[in-house]
N, C-alpha and C. Protein backbone atom coordinates (compact mmCIF):
# COMPACT_ATOMS: atom_id res chain seq x y z
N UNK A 1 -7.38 26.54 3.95
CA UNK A 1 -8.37 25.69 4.55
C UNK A 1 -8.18 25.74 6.06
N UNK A 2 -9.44 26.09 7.03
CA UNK A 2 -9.07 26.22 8.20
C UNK A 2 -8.60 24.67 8.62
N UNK A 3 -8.25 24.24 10.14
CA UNK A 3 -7.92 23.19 10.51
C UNK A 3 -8.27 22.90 11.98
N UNK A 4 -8.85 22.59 12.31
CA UNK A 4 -8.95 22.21 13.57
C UNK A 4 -8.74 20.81 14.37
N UNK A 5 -7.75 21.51 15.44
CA UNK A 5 -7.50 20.23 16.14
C UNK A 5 -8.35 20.05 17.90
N UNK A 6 -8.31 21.08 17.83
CA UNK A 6 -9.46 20.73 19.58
C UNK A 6 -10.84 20.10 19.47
N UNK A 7 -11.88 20.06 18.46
CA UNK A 7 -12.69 20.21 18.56
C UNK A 7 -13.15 18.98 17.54
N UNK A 8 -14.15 18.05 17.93
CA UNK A 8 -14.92 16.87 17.43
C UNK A 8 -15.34 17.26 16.06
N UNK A 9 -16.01 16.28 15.10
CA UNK A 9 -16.12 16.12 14.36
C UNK A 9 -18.03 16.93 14.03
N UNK A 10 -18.60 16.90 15.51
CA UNK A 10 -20.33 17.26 15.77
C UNK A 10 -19.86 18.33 16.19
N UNK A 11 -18.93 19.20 16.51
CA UNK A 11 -18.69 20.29 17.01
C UNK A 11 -18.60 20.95 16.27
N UNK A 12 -17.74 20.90 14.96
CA UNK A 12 -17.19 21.86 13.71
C UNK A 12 -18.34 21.97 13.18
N UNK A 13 -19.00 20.82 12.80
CA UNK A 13 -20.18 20.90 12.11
C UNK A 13 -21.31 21.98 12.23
N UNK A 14 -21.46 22.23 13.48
CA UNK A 14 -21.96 22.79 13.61
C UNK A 14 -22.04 24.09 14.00
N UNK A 15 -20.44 24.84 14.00
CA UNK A 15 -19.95 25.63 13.90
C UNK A 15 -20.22 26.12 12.61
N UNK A 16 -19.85 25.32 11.39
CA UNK A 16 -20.01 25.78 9.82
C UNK A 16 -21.21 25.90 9.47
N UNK A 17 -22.12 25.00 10.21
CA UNK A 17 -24.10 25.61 9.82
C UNK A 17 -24.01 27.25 10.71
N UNK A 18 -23.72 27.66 11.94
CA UNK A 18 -24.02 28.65 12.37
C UNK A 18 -23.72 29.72 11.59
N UNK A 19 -22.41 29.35 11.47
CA UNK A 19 -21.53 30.54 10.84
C UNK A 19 -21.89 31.01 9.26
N UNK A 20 -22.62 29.80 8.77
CA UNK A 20 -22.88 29.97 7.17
C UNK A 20 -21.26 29.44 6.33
N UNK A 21 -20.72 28.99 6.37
CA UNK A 21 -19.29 28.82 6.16
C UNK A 21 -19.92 28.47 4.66
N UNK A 22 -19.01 27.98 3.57
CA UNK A 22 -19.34 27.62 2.25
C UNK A 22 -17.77 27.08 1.83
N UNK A 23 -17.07 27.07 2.74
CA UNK A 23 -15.26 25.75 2.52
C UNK A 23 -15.48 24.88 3.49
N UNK A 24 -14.31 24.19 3.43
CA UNK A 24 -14.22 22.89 3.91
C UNK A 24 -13.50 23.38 5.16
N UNK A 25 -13.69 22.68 6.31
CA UNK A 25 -12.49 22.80 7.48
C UNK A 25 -12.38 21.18 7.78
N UNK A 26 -10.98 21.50 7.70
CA UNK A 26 -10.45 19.88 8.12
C UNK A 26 -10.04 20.22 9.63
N UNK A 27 -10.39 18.79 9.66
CA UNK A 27 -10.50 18.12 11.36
C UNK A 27 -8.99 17.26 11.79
N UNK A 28 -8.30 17.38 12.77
CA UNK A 28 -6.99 17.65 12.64
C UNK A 28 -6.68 16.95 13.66
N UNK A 29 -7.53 16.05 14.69
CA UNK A 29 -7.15 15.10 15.87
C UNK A 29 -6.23 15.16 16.33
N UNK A 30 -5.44 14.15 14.88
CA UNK A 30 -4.26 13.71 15.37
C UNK A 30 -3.03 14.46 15.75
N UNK A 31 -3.14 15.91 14.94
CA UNK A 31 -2.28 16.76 14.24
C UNK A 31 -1.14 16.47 13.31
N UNK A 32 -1.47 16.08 12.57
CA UNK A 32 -0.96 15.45 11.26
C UNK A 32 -0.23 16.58 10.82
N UNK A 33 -1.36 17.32 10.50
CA UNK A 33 -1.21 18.80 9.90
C UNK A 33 -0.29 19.68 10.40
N UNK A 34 -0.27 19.78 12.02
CA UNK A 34 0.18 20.85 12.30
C UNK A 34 1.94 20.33 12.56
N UNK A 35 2.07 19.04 12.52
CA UNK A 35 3.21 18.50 12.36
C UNK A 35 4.04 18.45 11.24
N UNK A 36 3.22 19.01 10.34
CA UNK A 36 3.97 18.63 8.66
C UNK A 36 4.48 20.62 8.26
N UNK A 37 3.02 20.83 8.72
CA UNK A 37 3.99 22.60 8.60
C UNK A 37 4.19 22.75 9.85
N UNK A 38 5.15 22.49 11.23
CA UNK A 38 5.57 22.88 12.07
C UNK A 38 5.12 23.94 12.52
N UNK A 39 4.18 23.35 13.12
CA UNK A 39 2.98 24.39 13.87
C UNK A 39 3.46 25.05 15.30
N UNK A 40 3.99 26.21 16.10
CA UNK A 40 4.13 26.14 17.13
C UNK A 40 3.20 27.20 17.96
N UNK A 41 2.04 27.36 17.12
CA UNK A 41 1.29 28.47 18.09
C UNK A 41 0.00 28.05 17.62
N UNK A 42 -1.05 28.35 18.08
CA UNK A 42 -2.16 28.44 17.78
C UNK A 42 -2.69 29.77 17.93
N UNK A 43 -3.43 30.35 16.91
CA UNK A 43 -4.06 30.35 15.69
C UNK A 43 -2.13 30.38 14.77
N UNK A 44 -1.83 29.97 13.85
CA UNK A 44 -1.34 30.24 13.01
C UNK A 44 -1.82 30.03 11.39
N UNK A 45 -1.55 31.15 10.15
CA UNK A 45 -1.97 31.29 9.22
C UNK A 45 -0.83 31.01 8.42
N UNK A 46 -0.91 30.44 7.22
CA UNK A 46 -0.03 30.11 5.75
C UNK A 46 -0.96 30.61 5.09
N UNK A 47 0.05 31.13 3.98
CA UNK A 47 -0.58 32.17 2.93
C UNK A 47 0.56 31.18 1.43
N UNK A 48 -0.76 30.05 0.79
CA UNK A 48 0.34 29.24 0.15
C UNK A 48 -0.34 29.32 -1.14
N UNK A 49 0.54 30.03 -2.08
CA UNK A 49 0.00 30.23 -3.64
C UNK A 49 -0.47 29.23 -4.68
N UNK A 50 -0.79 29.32 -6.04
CA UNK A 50 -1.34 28.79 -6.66
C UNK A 50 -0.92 27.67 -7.16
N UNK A 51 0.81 27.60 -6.45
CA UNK A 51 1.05 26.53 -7.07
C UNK A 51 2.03 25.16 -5.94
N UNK A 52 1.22 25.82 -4.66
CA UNK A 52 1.57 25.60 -3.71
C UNK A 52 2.51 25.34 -2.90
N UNK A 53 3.29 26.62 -3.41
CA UNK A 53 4.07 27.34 -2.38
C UNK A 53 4.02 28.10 -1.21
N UNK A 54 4.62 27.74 0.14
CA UNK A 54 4.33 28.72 1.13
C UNK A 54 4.99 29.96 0.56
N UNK A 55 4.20 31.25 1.25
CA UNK A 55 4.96 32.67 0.83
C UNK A 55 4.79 33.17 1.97
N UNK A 56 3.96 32.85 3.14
CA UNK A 56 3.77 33.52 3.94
C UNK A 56 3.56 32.92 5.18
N UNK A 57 3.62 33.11 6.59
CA UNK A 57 3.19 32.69 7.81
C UNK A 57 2.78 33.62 8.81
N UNK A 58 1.78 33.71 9.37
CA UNK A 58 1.59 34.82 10.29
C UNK A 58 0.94 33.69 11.88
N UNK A 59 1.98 34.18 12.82
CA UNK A 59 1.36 33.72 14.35
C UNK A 59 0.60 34.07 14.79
N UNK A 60 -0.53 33.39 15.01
CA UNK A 60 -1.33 34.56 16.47
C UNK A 60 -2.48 34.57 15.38
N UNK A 61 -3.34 35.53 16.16
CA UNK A 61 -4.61 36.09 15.55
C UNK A 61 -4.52 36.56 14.47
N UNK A 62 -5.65 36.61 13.31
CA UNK A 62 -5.20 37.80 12.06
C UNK A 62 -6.52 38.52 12.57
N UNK A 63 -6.23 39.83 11.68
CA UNK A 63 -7.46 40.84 11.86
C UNK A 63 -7.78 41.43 10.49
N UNK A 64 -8.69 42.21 10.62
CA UNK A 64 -9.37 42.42 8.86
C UNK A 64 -7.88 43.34 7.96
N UNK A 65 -6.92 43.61 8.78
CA UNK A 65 -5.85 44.12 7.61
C UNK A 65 -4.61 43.26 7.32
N UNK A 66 -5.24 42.10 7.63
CA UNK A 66 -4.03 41.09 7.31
C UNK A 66 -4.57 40.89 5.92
């Protein structure tokens, strides 16, 4: 689930009509989120399985061969 913390609540929104999105992105103010998985970069990705386990973390940007 993406997460965003810079950006308002009328901002995302309307990011996900442009974009056509069809998931949820949570809105992240406070950084709740990025405090609970020890966030220290932005963009960072978790790759967390079916039974919600982390297996993976990648810093930084991903690109189409991640």
């Amino acid at each position: 689930m993406p997460t965003n913390k810079d950006n308002g609540e009328d901002e995302v929104a309307q990011f996900v009509k442009e974009h056509r999105l069809t998931f949820e992105v949570l809105i992240d103010e406070e950084g709740f989120v990025g405090s609970a998985y020890q966030v220290l970069t932005l963009t960072t990705t978790y790759m967390i399985d079916t039974k919600g386990n982390m297996i993976d973390t990648i810093e930084g940007p991903m690109n189409e061969t991640y």
